[in-house]
C-alpha atoms as a PDB file:
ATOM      1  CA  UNK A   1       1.187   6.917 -22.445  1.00  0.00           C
ATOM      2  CA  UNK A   2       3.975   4.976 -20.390  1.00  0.00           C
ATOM      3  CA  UNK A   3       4.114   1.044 -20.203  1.00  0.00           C
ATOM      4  CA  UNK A   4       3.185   0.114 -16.449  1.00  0.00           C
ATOM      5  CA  UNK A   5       6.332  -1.811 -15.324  1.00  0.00           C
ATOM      6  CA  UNK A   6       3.964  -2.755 -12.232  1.00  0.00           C
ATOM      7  CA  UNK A   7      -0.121  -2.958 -11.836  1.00  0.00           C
ATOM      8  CA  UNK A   8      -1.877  -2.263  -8.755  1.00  0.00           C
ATOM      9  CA  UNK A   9      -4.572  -4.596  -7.444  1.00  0.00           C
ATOM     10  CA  UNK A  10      -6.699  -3.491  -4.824  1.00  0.00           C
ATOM     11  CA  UNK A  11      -7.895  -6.580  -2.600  1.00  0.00           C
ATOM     12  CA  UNK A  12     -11.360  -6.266  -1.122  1.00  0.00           C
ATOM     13  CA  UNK A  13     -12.912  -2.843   0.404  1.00  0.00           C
ATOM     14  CA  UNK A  14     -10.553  -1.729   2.593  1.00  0.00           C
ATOM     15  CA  UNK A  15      -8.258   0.353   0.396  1.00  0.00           C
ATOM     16  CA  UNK A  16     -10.845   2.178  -1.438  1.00  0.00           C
ATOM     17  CA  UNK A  17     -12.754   3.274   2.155  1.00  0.00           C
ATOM     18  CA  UNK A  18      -9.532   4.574   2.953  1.00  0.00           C
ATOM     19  CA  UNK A  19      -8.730   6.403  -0.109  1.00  0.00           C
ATOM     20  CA  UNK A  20     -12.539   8.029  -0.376  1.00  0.00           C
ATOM     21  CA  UNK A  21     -11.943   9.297   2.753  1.00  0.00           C
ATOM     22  CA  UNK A  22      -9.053  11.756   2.388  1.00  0.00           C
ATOM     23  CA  UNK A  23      -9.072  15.346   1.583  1.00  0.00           C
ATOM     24  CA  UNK A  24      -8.559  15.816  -2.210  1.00  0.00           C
ATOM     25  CA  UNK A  25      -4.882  16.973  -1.457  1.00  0.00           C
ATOM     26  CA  UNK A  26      -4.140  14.061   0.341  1.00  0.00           C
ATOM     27  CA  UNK A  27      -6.036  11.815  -2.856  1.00  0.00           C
ATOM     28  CA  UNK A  28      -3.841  13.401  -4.918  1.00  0.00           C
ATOM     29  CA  UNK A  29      -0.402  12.648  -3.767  1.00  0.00           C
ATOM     30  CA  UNK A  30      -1.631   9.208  -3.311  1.00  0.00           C
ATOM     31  CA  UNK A  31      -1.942   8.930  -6.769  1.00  0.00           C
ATOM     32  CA  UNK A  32       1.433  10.586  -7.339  1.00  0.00           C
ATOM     33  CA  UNK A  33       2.971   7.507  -5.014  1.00  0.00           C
ATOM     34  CA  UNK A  34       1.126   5.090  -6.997  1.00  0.00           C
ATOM     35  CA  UNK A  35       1.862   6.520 -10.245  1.00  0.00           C
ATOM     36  CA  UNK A  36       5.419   6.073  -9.112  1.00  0.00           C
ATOM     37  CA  UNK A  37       4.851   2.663  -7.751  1.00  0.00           C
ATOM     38  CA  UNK A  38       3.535   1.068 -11.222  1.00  0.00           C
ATOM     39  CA  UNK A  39       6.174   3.672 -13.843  1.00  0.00           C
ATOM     40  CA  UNK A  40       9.804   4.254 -11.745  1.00  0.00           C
ATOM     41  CA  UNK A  41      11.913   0.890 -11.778  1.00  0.00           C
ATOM     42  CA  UNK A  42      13.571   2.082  -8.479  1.00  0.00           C
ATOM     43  CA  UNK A  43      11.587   3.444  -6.134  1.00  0.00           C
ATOM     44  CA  UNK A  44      12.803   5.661  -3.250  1.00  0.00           C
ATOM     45  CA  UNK A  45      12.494   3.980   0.156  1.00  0.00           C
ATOM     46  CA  UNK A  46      10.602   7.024   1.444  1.00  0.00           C
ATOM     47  CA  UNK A  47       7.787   5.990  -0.897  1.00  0.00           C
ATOM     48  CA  UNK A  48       7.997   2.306  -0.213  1.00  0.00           C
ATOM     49  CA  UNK A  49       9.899   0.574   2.482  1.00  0.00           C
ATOM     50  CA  UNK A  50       9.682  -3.344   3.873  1.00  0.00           C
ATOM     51  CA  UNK A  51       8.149  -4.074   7.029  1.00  0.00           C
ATOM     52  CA  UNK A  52      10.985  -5.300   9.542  1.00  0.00           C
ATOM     53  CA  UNK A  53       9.474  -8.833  11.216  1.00  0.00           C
ATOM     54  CA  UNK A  54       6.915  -9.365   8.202  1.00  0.00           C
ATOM     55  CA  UNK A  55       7.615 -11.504   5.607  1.00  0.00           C
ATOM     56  CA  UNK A  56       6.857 -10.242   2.143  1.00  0.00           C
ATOM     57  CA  UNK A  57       4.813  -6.934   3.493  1.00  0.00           C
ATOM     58  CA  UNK A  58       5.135  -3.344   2.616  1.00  0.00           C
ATOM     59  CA  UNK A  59       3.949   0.026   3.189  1.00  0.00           C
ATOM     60  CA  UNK A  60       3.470   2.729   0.661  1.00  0.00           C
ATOM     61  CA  UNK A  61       4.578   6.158   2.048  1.00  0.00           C
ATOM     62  CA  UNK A  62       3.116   9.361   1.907  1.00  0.00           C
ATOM     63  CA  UNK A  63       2.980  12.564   3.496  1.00  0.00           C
ATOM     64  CA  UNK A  64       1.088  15.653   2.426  1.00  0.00           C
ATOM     65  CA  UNK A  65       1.576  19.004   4.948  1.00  0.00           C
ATOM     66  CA  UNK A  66       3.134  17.125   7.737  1.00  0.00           C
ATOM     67  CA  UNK A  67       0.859  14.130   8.232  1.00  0.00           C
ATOM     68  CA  UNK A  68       1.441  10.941   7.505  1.00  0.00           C
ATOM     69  CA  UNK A  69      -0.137   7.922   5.691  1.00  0.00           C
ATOM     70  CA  UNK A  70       0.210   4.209   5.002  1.00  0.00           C
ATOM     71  CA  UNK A  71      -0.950   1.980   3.072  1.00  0.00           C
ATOM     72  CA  UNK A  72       0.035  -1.695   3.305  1.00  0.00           C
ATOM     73  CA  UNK A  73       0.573  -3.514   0.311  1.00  0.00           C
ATOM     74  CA  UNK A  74       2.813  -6.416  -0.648  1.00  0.00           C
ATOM     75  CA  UNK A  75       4.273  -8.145  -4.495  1.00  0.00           C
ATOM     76  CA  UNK A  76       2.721 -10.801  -6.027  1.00  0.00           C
ATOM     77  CA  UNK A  77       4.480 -12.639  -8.995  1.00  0.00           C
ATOM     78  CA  UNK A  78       6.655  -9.744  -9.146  1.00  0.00           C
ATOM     79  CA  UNK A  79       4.876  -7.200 -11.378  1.00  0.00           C
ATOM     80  CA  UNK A  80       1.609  -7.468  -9.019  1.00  0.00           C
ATOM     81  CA  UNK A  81       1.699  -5.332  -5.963  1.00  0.00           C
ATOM     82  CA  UNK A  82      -1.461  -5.854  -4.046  1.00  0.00           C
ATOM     83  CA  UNK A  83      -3.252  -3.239  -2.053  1.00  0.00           C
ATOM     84  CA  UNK A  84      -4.765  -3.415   1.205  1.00  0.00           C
ATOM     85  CA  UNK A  85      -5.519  -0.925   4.041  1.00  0.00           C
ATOM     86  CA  UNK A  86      -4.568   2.260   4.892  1.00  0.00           C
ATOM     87  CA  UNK A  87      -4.445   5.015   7.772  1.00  0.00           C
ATOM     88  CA  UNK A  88      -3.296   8.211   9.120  1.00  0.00           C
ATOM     89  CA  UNK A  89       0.103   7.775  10.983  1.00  0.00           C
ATOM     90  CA  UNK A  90      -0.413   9.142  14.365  1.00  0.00           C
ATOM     91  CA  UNK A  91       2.150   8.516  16.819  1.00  0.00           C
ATOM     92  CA  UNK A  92       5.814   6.824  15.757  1.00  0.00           C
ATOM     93  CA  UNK A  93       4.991   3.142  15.751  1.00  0.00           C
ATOM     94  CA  UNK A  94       2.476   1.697  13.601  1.00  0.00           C
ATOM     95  CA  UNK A  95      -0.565   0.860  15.094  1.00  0.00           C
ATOM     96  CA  UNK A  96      -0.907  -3.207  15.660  1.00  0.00           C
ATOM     97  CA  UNK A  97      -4.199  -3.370  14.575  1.00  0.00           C
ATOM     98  CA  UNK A  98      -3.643  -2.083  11.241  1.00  0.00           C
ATOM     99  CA  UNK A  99      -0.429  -4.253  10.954  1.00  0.00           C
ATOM    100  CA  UNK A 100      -2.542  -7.103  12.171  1.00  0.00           C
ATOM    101  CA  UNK A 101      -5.129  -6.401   9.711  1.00  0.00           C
ATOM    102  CA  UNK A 102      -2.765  -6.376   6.725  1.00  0.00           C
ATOM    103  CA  UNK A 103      -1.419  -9.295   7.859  1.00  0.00           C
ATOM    104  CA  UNK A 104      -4.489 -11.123   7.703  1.00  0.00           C
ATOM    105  CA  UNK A 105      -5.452  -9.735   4.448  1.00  0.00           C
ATOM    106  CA  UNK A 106      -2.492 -10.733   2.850  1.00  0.00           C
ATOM    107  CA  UNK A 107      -2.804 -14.329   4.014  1.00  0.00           C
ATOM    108  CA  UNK A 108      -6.572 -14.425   2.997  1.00  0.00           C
ATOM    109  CA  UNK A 109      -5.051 -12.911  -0.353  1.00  0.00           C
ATOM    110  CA  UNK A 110      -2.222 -15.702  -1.078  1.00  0.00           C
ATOM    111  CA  UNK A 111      -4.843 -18.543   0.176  1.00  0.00           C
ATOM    112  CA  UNK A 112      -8.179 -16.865  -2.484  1.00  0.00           C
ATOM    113  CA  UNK A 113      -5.547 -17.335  -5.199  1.00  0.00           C
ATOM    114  CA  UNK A 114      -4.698 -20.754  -4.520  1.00  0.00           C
ATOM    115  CA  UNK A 115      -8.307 -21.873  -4.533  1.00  0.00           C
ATOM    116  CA  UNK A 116      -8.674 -20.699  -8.591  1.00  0.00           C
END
């Protein structure tokens, strides 16, 4: 089995609802882009690409027949990339709430780990 150059963590529910959700096809090439995320030193921006305006968030790229989904995740410590929530891509702009809401997870995140 391949050495993980990068682990996944997957902070509180909202991930998991999302991913429980999808269609088995759409489950699958999830995995696929997270497979890539923790083995592939380089990864392709149309996997994973920096939010413009945000500072230190990310969203993990996938489309499966046409449709389009995003997670939002973001590094820790370099090896750690944290997962929070996704959605189905709808229209060309991300929808604020869900940029809002990984926003706010990733500050409740970064603030948890400094109270341990």
């Amino acid at each position: 089995m391949e050495e993980s150059i990068r682990i996944l963590f997957r902070y509180k529910h909202y991930f998991d609802e999302f991913y429980t959700l999808q269609p088995s096809i759409v489950q699958k090439k999830i995995d696929y882009v997270l497979y890539l995320l923790q083995h592939v030193d380089r990864i392709p921006e149309r996997f994973l690409k920096h939010i413009e305006g945000s500072t230190g968030l990310y969203e993990i790229r996938v489309e499966v027949q046409g449709n389009i989904y995003r997670i939002f995740a973001c590094f820790d410590e370099g090896r750690l990339i944290i997962l929070y929530n996704g959605f189905q891509k709808k229209s060309q702009k991300t929808p604020k709430s869900e940029l809002e809401l990984a926003e706010k997870l990733m500050t409740q995140y970064f603030s948890d780990k400094k109270k341990k």
